[in-house]
Protein backbone atom coordinates (compact mmCIF):
# COMPACT_ATOMS: atom_id res chain seq x y z
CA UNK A 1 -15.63 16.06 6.67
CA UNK A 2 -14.16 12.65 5.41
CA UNK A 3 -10.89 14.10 4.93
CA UNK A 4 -11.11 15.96 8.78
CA UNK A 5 -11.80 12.54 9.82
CA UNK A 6 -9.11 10.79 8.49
CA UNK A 7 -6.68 13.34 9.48
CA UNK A 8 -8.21 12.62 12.47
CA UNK A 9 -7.16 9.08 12.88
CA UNK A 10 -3.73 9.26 11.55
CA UNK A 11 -3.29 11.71 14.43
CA UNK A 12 -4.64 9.22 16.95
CA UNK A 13 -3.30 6.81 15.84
CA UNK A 14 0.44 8.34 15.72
CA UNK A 15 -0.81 9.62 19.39
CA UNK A 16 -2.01 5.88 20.62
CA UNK A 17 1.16 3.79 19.12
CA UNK A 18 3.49 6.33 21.00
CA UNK A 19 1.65 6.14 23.78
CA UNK A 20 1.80 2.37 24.14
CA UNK A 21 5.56 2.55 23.63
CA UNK A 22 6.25 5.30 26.43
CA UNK A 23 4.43 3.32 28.46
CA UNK A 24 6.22 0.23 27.70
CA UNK A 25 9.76 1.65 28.51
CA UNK A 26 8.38 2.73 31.90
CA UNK A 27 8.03 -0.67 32.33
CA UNK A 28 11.87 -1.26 32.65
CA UNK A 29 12.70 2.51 33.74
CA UNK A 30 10.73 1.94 36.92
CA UNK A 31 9.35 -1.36 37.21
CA UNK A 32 8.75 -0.67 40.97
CA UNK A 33 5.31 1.92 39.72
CA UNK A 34 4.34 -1.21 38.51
CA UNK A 35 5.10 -3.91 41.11
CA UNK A 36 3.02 -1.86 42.98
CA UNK A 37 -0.65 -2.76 41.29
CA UNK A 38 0.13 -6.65 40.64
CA UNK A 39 -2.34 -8.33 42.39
CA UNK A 40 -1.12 -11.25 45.15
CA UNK A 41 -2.51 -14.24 43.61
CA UNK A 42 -0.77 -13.75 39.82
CA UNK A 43 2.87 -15.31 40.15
CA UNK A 44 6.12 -13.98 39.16
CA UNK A 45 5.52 -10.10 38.98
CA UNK A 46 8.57 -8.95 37.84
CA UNK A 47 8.37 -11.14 34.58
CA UNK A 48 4.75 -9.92 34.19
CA UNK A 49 5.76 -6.70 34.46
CA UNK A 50 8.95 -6.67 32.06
CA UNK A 51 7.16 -8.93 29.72
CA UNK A 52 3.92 -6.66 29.69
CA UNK A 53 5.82 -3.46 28.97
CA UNK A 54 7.75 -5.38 25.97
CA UNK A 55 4.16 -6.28 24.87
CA UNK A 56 3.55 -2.48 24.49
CA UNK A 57 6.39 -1.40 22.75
CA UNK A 58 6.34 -4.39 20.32
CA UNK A 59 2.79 -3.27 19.87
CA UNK A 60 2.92 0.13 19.45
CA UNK A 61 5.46 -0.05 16.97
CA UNK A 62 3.40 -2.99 14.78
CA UNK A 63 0.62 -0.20 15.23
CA UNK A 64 2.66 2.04 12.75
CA UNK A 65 3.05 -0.54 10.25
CA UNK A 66 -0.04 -0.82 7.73
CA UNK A 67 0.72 -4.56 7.27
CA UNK A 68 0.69 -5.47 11.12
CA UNK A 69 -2.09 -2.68 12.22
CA UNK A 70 -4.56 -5.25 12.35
CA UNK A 71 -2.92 -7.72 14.23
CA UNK A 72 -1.73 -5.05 16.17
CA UNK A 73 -4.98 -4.03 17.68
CA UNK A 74 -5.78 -7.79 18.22
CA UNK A 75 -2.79 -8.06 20.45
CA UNK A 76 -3.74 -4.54 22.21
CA UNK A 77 -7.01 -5.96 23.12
CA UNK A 78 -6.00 -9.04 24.66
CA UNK A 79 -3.45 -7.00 26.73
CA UNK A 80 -5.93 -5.00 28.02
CA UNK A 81 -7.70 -7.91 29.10
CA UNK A 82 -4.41 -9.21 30.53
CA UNK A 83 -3.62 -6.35 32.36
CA UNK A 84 -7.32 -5.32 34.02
CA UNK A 85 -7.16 -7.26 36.95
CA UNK A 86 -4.21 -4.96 38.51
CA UNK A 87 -6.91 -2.07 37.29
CA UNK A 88 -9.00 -4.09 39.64
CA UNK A 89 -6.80 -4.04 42.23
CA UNK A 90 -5.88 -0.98 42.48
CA UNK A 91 -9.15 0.84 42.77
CA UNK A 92 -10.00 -1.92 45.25
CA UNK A 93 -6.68 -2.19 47.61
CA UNK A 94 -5.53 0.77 50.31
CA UNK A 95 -2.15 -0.95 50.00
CA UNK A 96 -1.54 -0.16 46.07
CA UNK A 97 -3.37 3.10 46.09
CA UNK A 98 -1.23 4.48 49.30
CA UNK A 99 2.17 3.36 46.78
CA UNK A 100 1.05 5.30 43.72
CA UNK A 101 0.07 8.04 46.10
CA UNK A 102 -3.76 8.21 44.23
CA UNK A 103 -7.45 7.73 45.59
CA UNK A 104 -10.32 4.36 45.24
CA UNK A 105 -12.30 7.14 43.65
CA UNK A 106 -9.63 8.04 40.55
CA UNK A 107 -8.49 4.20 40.36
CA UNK A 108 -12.45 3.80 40.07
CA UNK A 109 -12.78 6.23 37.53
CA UNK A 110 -9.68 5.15 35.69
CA UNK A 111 -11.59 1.62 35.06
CA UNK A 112 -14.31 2.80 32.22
CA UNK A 113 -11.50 4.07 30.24
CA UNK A 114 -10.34 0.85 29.69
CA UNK A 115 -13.54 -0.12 27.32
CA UNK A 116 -12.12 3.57 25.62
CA UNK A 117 -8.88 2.18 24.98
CA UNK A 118 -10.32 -1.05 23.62
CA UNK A 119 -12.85 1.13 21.84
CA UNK A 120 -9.80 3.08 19.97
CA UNK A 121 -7.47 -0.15 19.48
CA UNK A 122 -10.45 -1.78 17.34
CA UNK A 123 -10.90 0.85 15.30
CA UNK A 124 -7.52 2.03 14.40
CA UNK A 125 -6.82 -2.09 13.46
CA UNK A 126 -9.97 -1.21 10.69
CA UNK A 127 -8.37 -0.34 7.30
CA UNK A 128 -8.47 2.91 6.44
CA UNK A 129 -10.05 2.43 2.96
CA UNK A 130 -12.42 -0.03 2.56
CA UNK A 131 -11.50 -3.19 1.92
CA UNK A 132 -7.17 -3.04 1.95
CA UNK A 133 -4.91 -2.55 4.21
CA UNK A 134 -1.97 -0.60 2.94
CA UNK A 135 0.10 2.81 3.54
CA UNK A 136 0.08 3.49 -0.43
CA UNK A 137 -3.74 3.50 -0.07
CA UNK A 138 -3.77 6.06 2.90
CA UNK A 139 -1.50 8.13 1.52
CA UNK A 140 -3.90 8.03 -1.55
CA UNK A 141 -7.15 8.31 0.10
CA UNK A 142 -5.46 11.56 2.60
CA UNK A 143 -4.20 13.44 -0.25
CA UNK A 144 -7.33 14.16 -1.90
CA UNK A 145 -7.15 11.71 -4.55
CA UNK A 146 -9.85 9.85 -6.14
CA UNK A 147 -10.25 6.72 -8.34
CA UNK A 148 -12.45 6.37 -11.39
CA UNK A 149 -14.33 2.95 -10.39
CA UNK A 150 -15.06 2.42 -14.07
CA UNK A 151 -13.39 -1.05 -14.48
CA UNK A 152 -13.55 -2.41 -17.86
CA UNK A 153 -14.37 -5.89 -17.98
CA UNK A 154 -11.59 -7.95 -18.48
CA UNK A 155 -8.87 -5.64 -16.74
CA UNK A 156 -7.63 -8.53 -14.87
CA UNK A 157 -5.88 -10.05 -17.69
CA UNK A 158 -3.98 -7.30 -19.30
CA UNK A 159 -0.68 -5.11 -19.79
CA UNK A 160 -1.69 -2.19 -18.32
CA UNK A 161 0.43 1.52 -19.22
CA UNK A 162 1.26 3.85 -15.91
CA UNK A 163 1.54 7.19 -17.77
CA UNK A 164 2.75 9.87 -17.81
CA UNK A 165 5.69 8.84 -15.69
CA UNK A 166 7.34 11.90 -14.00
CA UNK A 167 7.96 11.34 -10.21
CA UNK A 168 8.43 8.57 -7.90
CA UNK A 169 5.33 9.92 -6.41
CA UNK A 170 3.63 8.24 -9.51
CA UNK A 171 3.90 4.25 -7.89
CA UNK A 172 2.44 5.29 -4.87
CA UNK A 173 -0.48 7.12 -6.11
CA UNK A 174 -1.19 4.38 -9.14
CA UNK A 175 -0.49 0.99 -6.59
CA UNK A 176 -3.07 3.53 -3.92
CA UNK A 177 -5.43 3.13 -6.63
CA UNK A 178 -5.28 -0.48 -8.39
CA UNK A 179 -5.53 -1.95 -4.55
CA UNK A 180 -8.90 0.07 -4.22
CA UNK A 181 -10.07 -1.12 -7.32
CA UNK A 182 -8.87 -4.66 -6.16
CA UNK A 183 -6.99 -5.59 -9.35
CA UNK A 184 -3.71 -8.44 -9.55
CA UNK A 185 -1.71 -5.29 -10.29
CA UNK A 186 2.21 -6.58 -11.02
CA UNK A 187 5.10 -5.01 -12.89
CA UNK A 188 7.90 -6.71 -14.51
CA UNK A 189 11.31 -6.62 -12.82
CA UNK A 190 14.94 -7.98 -13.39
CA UNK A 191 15.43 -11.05 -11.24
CA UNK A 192 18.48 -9.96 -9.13
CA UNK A 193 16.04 -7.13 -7.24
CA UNK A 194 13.91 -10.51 -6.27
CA UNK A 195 16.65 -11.26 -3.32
CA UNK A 196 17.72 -10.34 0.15
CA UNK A 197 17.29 -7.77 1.16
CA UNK A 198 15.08 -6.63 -1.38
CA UNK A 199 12.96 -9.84 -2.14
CA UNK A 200 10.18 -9.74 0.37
CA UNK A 201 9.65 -5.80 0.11
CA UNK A 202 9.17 -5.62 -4.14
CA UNK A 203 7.23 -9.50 -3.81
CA UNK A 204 4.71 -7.30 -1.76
CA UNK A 205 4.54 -4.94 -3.65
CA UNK A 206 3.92 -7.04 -6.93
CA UNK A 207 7.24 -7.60 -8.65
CA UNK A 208 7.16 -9.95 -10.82
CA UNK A 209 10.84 -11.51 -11.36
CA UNK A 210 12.15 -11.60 -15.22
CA UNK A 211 14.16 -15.07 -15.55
CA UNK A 212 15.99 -14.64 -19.09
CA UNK A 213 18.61 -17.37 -18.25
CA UNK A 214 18.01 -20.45 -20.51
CA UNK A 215 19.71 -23.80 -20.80
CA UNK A 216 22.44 -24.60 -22.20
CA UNK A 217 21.76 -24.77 -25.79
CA UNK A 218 18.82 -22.90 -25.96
CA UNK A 219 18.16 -19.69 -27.53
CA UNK A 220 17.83 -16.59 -24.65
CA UNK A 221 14.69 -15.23 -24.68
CA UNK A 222 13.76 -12.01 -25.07
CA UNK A 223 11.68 -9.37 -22.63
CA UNK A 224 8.73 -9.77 -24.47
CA UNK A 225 8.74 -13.47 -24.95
CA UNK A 226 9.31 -13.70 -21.18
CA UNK A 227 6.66 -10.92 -20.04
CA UNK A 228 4.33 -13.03 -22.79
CA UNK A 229 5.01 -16.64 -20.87
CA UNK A 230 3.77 -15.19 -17.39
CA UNK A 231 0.06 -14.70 -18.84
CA UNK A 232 0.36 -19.01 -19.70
CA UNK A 233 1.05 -18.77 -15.71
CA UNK A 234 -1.47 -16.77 -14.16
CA UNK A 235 -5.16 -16.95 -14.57
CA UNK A 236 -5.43 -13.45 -13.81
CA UNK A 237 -2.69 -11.19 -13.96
CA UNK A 238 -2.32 -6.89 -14.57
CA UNK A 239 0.94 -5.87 -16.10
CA UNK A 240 1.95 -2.91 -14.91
CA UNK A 241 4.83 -0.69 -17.37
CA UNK A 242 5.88 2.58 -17.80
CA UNK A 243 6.70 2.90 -21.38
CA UNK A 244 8.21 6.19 -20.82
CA UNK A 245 11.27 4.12 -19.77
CA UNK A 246 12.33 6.34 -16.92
CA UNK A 247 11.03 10.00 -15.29
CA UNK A 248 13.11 12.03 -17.57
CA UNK A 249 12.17 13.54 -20.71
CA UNK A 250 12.05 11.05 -23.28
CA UNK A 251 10.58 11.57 -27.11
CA UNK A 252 10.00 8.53 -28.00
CA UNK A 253 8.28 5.51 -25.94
CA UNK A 254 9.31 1.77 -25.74
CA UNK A 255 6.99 -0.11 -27.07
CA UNK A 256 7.22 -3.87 -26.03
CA UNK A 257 4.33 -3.65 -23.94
CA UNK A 258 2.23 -3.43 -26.67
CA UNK A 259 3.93 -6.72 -28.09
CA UNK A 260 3.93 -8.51 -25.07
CA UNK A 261 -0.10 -7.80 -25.17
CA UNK A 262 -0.50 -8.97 -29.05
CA UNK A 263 1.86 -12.26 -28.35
CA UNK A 264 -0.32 -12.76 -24.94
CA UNK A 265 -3.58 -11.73 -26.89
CA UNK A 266 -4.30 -9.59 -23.83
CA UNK A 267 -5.77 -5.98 -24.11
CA UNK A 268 -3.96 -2.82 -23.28
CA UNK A 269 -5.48 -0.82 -20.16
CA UNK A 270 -5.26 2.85 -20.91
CA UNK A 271 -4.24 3.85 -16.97
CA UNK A 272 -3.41 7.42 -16.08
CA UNK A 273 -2.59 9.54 -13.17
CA UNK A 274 -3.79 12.84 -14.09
CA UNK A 275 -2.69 15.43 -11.04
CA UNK A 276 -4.53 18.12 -12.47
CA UNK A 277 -7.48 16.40 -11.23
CA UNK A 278 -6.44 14.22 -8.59
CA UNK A 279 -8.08 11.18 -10.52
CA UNK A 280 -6.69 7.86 -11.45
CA UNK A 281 -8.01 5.13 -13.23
CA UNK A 282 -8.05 2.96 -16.41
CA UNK A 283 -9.58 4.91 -19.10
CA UNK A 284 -10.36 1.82 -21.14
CA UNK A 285 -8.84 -1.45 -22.82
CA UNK A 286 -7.32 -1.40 -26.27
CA UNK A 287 -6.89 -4.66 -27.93
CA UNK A 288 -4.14 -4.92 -30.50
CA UNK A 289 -5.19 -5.11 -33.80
CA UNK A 290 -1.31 -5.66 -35.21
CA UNK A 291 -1.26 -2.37 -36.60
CA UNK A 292 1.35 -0.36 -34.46
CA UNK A 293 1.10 2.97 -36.06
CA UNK A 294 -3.09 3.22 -35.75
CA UNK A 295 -3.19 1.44 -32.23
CA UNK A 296 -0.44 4.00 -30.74
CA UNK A 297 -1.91 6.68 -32.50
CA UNK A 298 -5.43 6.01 -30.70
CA UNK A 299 -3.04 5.40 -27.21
CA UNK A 300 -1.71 8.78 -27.62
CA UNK A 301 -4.27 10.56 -28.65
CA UNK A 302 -5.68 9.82 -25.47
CA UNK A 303 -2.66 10.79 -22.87
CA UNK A 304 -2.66 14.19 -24.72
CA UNK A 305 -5.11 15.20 -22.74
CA UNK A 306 -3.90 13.96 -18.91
CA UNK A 307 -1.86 16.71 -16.90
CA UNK A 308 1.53 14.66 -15.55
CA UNK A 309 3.26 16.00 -12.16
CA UNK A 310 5.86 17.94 -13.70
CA UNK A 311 4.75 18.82 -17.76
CA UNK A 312 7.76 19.46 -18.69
CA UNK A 313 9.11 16.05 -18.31
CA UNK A 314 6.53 14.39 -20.43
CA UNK A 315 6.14 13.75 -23.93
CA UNK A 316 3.85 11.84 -26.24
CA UNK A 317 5.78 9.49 -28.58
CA UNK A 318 6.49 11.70 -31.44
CA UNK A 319 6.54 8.96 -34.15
CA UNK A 320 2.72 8.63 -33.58
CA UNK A 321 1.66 11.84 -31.79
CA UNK A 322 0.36 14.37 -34.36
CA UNK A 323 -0.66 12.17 -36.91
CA UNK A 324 -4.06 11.18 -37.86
CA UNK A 325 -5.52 8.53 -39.80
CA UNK A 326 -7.03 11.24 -42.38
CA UNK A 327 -3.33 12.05 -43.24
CA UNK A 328 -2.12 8.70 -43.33
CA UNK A 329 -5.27 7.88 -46.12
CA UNK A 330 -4.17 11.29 -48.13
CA UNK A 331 -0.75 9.75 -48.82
CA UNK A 332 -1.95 6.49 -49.72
């Protein structure tokens, strides 16, 4: 029923934001239809009715952008408002009845539809998940996927893994989920994709810029030391990284984020996307104890067990995978 429902919407609302826009190019393909219901006593009717029908358009098209939907159905309710008095007169005057060639009793019954209207603006401006307002969240919540709202306390100070790492699908589905959950997520990103065009875009979606230029006569420092200094900058802030390094088949894992955790003295969140299930989530944090082998022994030991999009693109990191802490004891 709650996915009918939200099918539902995205259908109206598809329905309702081309509507609006139609409607607003009428406005300048035949502004006479128009003329017609302006009431007498509002001035300059041509500019009302250009600048109404631009109103629409602009409106209908910020009605298709999660970011402006709100403000959207804000602006569709005050032009409602605007534009009820020519309702008025029409239903009331033989004059602009006789020119759209319609009846007092159908402009009458044309004027409770207006409160409809309103009725469907308001809602379509609510978020569609509780709480956010965002397309990655929609496409989340309408594809059947579900979030484990287990937090572990003191997730929003952490590096936290997005594994496996298969598709591009995978930062939709794991920024759908971290917004639900209401978590700082951020991932690390060179600094020349934080600039026009591209700034405002990966900003809003969390990317966090990587400044390795130093002065001269200082050392360059590294990715880790740099990924490190943004925890001394933030209160709260959620790494994001894919230590996969990239959606094709990889055998072994990079594994600064777990230095970039023990130099920050943050703990590693455990987050997974496991489509089998349509679940994702943060499993749990893992603090670094400075013993590589056991900690990414435990960390795999864990993702061996979460289906990826495409299996045959992932792999554990097979320095650690396999082994056990039994073995490691034998040898010693």
């Amino acid at each position: 029923m709650k996915r009918a429902i939200f099918y539902f919407r995205y259908a109206l609302l598809w329905f309702t934001a081309l509507g609006y826009i139609s409607v607003g190019i009428l406005h300048f393909v035949n502004k006479d239809f128009f003329m017609c219901i302006m009431p007498p006593y509002i001035p300059f009717h041509s500019f009302c009715v250009l600048f109404s029908g631009f109103a629409e358009i602009l409106l209908g098209c910020a009605l298709l952008i999660p970011a402006y939907r709100r403000w959207a159905s804000y602006g569709i309710l005050a032009l409602l408002v605007a534009v009820f008095p020519a309702n008025i007169y029409l239903a009331m005057d033989t004059g602009a009845q006789a020119c759209l060639e319609t009846t007092s009793t159908i402009a009458i019954a044309r004027l409770p539809f207006q409160a409809v209207f309103a009725l469907i603006a308001w809602w379509l401006g609510q978020p569609f998940y509780p709480g956010t307002q965002s397309a990655m969240v929609d496409w989340f919540e309408l594809k059947g996927w579900t979030i484990s709202q287990d937090i572990p306390e003191g997730l929003h100070r952490s590096v936290v893994i997005a594994a496996p790492h298969t598709s591009n699908w995978d930062i939709i589905y794991a920024r759908g989920g971290f917004l639900q959950l209401g978590i700082p997520l951020r991932f690390a990103i060179k600094s020349d994709w934080i600039r026009f065009p591209y700034k405002r875009i990966m900003t809003h979606w969390g990317a966090l810029p990587i400044y390795r230029n130093q002065k001269a006569g200082q050392a360059k420092k590294s990715r880790v030391e740099v990924m490190a200094e943004l925890y001394n900058e933030h209160k709260e802030i959620a790494i994001m990284v894919a230590p996969e390094g990239s959606r094709s088949f990889r055998t072994q894992w990079k594994t600064g984020f777990y230095y970039v955790a023990l130099q920050a003295n943050v703990p590693i969140g455990l987050g997974y996307l496991d489509y089998q299930k349509k679940e994702a989530g943060i499993a749990r944090l893992l603090w670094p104890s400075g013993d590589i082998e056991k900690d990414m022994r435990e960390i795999m030991a864990f993702y061996a067990s979460i289906s990826p999009r495409y299996p045959e693109l992932f792999s554990l990191d097979e320095r650690y995978a396999g082994s056990s802490v039994d073995a490691d004891e034998e040898k010693r």
